[in-house]
Protein backbone atom coordinates (compact mmCIF):
# COMPACT_ATOMS: atom_id res chain seq x y z
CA UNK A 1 -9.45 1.33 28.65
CA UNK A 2 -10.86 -1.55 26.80
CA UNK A 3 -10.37 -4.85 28.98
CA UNK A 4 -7.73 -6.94 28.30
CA UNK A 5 -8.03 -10.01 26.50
CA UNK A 6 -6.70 -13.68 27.91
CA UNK A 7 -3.12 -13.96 26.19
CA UNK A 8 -4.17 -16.97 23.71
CA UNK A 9 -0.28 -18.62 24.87
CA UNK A 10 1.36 -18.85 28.06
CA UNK A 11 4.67 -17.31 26.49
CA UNK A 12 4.19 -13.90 28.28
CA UNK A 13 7.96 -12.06 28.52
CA UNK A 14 8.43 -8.73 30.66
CA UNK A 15 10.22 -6.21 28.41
CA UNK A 16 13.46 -6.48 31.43
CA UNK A 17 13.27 -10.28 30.66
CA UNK A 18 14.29 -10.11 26.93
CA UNK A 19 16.60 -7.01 27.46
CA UNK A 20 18.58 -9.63 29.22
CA UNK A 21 18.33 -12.53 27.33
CA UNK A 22 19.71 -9.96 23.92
CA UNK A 23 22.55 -9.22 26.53
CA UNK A 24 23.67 -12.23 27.77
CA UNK A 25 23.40 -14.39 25.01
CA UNK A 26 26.57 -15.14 22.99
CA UNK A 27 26.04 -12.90 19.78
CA UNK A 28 26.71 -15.38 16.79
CA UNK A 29 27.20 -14.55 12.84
CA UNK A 30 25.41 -17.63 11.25
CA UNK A 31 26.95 -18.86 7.83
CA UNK A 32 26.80 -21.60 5.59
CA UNK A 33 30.38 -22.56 3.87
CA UNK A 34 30.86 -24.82 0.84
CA UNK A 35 34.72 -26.31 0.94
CA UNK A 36 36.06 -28.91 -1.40
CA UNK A 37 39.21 -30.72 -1.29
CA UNK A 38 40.68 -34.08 0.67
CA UNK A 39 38.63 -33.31 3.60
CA UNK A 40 39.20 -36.78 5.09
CA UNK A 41 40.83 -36.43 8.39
CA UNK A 42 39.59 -33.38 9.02
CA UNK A 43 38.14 -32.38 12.77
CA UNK A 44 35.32 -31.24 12.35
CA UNK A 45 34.22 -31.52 15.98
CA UNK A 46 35.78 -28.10 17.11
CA UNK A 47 33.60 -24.87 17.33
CA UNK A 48 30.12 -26.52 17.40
CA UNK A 49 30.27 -26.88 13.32
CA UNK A 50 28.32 -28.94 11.44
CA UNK A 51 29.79 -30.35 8.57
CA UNK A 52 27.45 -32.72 5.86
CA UNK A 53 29.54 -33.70 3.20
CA UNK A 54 31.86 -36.70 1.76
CA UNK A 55 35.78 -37.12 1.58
CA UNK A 56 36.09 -34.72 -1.18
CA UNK A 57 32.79 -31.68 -0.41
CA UNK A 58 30.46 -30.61 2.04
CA UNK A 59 28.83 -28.05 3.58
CA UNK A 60 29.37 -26.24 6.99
CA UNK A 61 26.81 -24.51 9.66
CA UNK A 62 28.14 -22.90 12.20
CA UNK A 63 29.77 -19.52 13.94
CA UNK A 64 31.89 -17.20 11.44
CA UNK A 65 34.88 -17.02 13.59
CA UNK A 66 34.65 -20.83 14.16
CA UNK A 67 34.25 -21.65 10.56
CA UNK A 68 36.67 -19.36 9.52
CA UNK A 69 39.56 -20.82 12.00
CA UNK A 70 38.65 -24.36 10.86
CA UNK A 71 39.46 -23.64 7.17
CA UNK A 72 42.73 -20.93 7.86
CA UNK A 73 44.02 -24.38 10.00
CA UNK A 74 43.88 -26.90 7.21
CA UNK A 75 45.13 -24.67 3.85
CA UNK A 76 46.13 -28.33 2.67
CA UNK A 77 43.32 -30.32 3.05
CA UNK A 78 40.63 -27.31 1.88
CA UNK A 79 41.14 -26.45 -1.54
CA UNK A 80 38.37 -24.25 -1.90
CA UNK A 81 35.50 -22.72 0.11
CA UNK A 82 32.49 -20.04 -0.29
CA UNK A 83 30.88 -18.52 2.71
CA UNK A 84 27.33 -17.30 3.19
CA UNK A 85 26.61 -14.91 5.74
CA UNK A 86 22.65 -15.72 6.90
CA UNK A 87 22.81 -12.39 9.44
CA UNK A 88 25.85 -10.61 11.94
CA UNK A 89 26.25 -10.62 15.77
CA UNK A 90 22.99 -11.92 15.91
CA UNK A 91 21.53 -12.27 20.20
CA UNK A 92 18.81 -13.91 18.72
CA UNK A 93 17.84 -16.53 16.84
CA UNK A 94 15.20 -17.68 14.59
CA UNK A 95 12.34 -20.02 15.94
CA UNK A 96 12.45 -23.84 15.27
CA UNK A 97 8.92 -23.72 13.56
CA UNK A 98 8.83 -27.66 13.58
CA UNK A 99 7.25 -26.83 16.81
CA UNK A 100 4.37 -25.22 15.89
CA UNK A 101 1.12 -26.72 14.93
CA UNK A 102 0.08 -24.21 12.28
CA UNK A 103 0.63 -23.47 8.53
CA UNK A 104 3.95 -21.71 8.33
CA UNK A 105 4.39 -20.69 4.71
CA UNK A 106 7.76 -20.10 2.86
CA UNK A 107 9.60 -16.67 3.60
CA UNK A 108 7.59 -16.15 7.00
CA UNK A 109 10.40 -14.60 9.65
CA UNK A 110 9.72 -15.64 13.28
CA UNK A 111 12.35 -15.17 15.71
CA UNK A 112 12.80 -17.35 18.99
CA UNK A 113 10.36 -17.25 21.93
CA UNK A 114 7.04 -16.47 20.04
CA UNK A 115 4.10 -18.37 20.52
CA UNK A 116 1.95 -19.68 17.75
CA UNK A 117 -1.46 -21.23 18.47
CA UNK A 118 -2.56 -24.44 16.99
CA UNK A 119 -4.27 -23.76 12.98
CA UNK A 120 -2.66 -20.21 13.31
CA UNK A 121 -1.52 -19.43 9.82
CA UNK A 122 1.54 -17.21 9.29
CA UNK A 123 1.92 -15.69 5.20
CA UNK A 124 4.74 -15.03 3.08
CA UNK A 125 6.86 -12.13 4.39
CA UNK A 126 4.84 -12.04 7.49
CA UNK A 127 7.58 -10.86 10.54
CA UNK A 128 7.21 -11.80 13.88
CA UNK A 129 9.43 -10.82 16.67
CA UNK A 130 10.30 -11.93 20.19
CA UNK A 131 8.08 -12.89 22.76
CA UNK A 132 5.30 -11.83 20.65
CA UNK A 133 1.99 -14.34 20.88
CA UNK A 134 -0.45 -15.58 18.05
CA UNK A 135 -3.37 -17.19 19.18
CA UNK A 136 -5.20 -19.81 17.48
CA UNK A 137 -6.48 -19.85 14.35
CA UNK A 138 -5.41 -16.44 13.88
CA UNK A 139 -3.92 -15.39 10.36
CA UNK A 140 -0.98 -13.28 9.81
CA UNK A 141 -1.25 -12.13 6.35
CA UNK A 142 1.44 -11.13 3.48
CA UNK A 143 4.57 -8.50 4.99
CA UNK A 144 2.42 -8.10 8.31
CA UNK A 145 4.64 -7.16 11.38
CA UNK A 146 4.14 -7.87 14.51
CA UNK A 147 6.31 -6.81 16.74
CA UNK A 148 7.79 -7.67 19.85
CA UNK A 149 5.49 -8.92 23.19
CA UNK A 150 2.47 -8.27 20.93
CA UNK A 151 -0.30 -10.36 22.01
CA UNK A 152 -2.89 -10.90 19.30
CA UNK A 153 -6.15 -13.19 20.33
CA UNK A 154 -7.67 -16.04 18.76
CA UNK A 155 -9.11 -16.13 15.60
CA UNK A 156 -7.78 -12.64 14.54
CA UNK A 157 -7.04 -11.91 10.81
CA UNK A 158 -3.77 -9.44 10.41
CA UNK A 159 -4.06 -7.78 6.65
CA UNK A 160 -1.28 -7.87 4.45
CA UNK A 161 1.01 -4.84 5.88
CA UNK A 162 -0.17 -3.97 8.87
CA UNK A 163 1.99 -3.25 11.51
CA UNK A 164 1.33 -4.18 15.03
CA UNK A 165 3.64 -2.18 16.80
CA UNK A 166 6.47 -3.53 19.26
CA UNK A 167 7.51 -2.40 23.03
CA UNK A 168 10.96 -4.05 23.63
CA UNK A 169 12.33 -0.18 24.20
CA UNK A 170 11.73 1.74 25.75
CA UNK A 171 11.33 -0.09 28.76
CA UNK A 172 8.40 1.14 30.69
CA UNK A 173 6.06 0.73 27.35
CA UNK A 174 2.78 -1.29 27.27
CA UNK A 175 2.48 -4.36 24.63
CA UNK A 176 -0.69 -3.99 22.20
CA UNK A 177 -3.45 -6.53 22.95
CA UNK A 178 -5.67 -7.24 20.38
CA UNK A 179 -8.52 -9.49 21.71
CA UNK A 180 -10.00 -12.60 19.86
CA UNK A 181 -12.17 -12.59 16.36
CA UNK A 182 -10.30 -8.80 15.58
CA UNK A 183 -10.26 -7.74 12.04
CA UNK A 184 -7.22 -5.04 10.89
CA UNK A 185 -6.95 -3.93 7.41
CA UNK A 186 -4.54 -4.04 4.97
CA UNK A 187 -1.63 -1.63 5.61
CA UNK A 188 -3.10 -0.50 9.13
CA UNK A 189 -1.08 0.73 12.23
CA UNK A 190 -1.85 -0.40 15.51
CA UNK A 191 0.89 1.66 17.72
CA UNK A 192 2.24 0.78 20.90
CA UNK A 193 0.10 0.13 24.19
CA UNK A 194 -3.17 -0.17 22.17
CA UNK A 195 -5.59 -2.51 23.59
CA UNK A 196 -8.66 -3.32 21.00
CA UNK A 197 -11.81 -5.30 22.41
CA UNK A 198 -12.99 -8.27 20.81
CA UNK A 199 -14.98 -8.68 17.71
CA UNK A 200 -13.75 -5.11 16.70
CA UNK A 201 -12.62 -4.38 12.99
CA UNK A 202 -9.78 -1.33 11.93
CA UNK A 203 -9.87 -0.59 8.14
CA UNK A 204 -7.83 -0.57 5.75
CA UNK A 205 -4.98 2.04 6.36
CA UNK A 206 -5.92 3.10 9.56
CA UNK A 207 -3.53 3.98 12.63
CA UNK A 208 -4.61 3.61 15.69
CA UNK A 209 -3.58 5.68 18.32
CA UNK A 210 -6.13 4.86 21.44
CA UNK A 211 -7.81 1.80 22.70
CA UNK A 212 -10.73 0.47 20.91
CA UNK A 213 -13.85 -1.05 22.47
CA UNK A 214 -15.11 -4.36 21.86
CA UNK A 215 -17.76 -4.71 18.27
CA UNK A 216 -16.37 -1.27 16.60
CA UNK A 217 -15.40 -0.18 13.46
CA UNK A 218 -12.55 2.11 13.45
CA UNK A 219 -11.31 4.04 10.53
CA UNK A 220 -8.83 6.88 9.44
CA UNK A 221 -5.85 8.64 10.62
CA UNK A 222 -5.71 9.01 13.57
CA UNK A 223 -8.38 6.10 13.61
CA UNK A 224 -12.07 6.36 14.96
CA UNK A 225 -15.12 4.61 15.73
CA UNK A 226 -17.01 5.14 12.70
CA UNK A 227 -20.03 2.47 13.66
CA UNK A 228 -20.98 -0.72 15.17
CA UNK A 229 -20.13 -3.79 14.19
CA UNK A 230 -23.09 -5.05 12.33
CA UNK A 231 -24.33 -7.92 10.87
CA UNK A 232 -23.45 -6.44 7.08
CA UNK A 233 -19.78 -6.09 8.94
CA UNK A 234 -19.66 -9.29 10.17
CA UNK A 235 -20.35 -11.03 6.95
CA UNK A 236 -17.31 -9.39 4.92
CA UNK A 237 -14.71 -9.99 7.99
CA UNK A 238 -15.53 -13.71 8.76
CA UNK A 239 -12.66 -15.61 8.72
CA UNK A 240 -12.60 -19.03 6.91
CA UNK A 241 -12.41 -22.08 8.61
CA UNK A 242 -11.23 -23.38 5.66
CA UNK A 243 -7.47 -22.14 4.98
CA UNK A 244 -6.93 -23.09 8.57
CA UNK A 245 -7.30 -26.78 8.32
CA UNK A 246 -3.43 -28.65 8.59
């Protein structure tokens, strides 16, 4: 088995770890509602809601249930409302990306307790799910997935589609490790417990069913080492220091 790779964040979560954090957490529906009307006097306190608004509109964040109650108590006061459901008994939510030091860009999904290295860059519909890590200056490109306790290394490049496969369930399953300076294709499959050595590239559309050593090129269905990485190779993979500046 190829060796494993140093985790490029200290945000390492044991599969029985998260199970229980889905469990116990309170399972919320997020929405946003518009209401207009006299809204002066109006306690807006109750529920954890967050209201933004003036005497007369505003805007509420909060819990369905809560938000709902609020509005069914004061028929006189709220003329009018629209509600907009964001997602439904959700266990978990969405990171606070103001906390990472990397280029997030717009329509990105990251969910709470990943780890995102500093100059990482994460692309437009790229998904990222719990307890997953991304080290630095690694790039997640367009609709990647990467799913949950994936660890990818530093200076990786994800292509647009791939899909780094997830091990929340079942239980006993191994996360994929994918080691620093890695290279995977456009629309590639790395499935569950894979470990792939550093330096080593998987082309486009491959899936990837065993562990790759470190400075290979792996290709096809199920994917295999087709050559060394060489210094051609090397060339067309090298990342760009460039679209990782902040």
């Amino acid at each position: 088995m190829t060796q494993r790779s140093q985790q490029p964040i200290d945000n390492a979560m044991d599969t029985q770890e998260i199970i229980r954090l889905i469990k116990e957490s309170p399972k919320l529906t997020h929405v946003r509602a518009y209401i207009a009307g006299e809204l002066s006097g109006i306690d807006f306190s109750v529920g954890n809601i967050k209201f933004v608004g003036g005497k007369d509109f505003g805007l509420l964040t909060g819990d369905l249930s809560a938000i709902k109650k609020l509005i069914e108590d004061n028929p006189e006061k709220i003329k009018s409302h629209d509600i907009q459901v964001n997602d439904r008994n959700s266990g978990v939510p969405l990171a606070d990306i103001t906390q990472y030091e990397a280029r997030i860009e717009p329509g990105a999904i990251i969910r709470d307790l990943v780890g995102i290295g500093k100059a990482a860059v994460i692309m437009m519909g790229a998904v990222i799910n719990i307890g997953a890590t991304i080290g630095a200056g690694t790039m997640i490109d367009m609709n990647a997935v990467i799913g949950g306790r994936a660890v990818i290394g530093d200076n990786c490049h994800i292509g647009a589609g791939a899909v780094i496969a997830g091990v929340i369930e079942p239980v006993s399953a191994i996360p994929v490790v994918l080691g620093n300076k890695v290279l995977v294709g456009a629309n590639a499959v790395v499935l569950e417990g894979v470990q792939v050595g550093e330096g080593s590239v998987i082309a486009a559309g491959a899936i990837v069913i065993n562990d790759v050593p470190p400075g290979v090129v792996v290709a096809g269905a199920p994917a295999r080492i087709i050559k060394k990485v060489d210094e051609k190779t090397t060339l067309k993979t090298a990342i760009v220091e460039d679209l990782r500046q902040l």
